[in-house]
N, C-alpha and C. Protein backbone atom coordinates (compact mmCIF):
# COMPACT_ATOMS: atom_id res chain seq x y z
N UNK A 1 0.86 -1.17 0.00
CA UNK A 1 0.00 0.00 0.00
C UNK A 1 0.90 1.23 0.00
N UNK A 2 0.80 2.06 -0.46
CA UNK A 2 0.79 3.64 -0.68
C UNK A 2 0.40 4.86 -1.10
N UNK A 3 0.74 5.99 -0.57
CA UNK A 3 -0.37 6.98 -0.86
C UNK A 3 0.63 7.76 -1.26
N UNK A 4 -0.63 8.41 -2.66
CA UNK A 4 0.30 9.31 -3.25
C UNK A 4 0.26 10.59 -2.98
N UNK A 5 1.31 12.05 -3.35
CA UNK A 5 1.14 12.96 -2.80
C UNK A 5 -0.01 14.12 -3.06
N UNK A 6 -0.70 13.40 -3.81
CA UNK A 6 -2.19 13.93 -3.37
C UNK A 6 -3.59 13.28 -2.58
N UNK A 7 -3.12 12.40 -1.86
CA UNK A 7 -3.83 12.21 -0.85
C UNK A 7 -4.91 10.94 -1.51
N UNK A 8 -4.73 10.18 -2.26
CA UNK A 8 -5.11 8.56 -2.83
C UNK A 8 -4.52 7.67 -2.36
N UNK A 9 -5.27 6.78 -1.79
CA UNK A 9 -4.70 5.59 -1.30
C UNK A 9 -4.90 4.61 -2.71
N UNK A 10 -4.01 4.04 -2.52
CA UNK A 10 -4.17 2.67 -3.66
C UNK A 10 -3.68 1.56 -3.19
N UNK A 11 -4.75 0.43 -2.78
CA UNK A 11 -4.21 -0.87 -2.70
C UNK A 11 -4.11 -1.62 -3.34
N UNK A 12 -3.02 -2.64 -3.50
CA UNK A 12 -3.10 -4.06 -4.71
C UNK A 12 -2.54 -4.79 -3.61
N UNK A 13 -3.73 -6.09 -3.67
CA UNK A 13 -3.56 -7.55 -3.24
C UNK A 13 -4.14 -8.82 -4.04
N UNK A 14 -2.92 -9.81 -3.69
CA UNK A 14 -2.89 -10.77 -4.44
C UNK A 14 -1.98 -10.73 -6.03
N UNK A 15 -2.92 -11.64 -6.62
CA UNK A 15 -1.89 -11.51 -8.02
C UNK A 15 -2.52 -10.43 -9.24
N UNK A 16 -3.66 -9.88 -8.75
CA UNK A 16 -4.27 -8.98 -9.79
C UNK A 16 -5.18 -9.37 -10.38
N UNK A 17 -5.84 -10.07 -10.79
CA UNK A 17 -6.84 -10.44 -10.81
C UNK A 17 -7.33 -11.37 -10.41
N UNK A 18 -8.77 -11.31 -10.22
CA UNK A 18 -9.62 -10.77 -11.26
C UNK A 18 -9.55 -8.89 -9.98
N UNK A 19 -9.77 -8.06 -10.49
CA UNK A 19 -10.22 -6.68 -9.96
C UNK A 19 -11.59 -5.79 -9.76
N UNK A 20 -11.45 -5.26 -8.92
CA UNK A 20 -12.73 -4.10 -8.59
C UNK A 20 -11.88 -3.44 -8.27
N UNK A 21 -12.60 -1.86 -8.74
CA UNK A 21 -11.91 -0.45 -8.56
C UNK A 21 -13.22 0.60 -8.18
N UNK A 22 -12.77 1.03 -7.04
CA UNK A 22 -14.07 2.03 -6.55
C UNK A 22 -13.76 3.53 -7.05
N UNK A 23 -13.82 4.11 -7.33
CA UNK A 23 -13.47 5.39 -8.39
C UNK A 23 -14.43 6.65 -7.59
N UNK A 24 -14.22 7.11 -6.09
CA UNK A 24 -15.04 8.05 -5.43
C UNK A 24 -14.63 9.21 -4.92
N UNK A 25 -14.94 10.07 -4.81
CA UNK A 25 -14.36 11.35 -4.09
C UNK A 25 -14.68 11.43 -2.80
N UNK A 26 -13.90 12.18 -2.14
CA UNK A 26 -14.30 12.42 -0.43
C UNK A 26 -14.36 13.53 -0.21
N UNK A 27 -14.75 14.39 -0.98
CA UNK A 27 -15.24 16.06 -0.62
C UNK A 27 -16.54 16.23 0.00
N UNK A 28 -16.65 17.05 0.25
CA UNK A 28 -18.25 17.00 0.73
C UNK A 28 -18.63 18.93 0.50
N UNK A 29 -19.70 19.03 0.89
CA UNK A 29 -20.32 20.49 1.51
C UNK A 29 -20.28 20.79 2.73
N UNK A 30 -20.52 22.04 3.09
CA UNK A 30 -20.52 22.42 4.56
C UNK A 30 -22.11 21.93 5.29
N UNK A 31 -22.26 21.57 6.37
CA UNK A 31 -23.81 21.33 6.74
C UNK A 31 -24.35 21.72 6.67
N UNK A 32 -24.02 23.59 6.51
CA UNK A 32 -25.26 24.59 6.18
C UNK A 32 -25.42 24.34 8.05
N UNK A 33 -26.98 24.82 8.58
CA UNK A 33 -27.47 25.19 9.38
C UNK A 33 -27.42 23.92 10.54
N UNK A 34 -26.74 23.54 11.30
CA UNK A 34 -26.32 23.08 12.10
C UNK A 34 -27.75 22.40 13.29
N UNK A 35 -28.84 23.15 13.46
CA UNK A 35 -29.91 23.07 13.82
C UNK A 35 -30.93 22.37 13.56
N UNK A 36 -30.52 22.26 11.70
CA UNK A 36 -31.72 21.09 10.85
C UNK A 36 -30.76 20.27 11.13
N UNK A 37 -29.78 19.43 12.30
CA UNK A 37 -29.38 17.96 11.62
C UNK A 37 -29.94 17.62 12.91
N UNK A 38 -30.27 16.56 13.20
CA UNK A 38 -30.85 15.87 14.52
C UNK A 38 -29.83 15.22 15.21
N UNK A 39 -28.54 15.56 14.85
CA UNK A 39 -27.21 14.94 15.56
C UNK A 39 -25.99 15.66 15.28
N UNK A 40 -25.03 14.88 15.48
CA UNK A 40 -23.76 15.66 15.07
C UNK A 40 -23.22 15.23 13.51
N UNK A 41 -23.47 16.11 12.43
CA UNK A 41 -23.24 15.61 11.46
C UNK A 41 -21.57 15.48 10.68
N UNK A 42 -21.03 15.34 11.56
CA UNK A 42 -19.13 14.98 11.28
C UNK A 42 -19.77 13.55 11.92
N UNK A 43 -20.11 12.96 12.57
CA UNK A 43 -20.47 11.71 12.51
C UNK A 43 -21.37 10.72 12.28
N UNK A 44 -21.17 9.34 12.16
CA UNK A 44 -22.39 8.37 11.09
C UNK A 44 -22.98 8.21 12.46
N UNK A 45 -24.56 8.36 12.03
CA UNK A 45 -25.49 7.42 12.92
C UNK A 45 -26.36 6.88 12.14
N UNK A 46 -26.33 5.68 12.64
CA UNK A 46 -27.07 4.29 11.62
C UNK A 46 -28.62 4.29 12.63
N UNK A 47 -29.57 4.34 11.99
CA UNK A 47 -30.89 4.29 12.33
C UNK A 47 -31.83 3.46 11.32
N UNK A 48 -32.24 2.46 11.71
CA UNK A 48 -32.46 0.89 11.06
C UNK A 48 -31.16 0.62 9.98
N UNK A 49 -31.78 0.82 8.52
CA UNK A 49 -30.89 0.32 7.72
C UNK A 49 -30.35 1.08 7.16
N UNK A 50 -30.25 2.96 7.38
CA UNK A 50 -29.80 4.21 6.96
C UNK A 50 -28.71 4.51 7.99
N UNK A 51 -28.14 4.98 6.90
CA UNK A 51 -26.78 5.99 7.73
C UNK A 51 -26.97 7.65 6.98
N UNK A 52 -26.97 8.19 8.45
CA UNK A 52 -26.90 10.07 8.77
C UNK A 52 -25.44 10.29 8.97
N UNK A 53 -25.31 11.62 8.30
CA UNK A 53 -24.23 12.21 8.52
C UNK A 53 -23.91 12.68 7.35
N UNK A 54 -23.12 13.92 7.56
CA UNK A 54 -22.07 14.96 6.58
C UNK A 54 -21.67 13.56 5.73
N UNK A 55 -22.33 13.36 3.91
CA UNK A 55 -21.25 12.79 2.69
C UNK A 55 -22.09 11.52 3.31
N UNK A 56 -22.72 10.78 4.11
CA UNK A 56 -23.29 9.43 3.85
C UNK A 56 -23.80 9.18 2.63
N UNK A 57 -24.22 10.20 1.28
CA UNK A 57 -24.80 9.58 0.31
C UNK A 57 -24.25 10.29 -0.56
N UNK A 58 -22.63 10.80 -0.51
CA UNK A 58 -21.65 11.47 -1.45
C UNK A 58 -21.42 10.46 -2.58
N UNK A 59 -21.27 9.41 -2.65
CA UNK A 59 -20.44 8.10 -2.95
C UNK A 59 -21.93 6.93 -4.15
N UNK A 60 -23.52 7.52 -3.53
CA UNK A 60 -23.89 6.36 -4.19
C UNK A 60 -24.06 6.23 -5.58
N UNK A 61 -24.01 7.14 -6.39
CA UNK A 61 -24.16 7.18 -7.40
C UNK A 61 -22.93 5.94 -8.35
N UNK A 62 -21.55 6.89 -7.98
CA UNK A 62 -20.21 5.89 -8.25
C UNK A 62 -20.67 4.72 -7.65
N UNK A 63 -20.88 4.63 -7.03
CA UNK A 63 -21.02 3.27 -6.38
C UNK A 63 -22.07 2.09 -6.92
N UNK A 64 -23.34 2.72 -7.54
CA UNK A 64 -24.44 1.87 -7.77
C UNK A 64 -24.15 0.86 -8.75
């Protein structure tokens, strides 16, 4: 493993294939109004099968 000097991690394990590559960003927005979140939104809270928080649904699109 190593990270390069812009802040990407890249792992390779095993012999290389077969592969998956997750291709996501980790930026986010500011929370805006601090008052509409019902928690602390710098952290995940899982409530049944959802996760809250700042960027929990940054990722699903790449991801789907």
């Amino acid at each position: 493993m190593h990270v390069t000097p812009i802040n990407n991690l890249i792992v390779e394990m095993g012999d290389g294939s077969p592969s998956v590559v997750f291709n996501v960003h980790v930026d986010t927005v500011g929370p805006g109004l601090l008052s509409a979140w019902s928690g602390d939104p710098c952290r995940a809270e899982i409530k049944g099968k959802r996760v809250y928080g700042l960027g929990a649904a940054n990722c699903k699109g790449s991801m789907a």
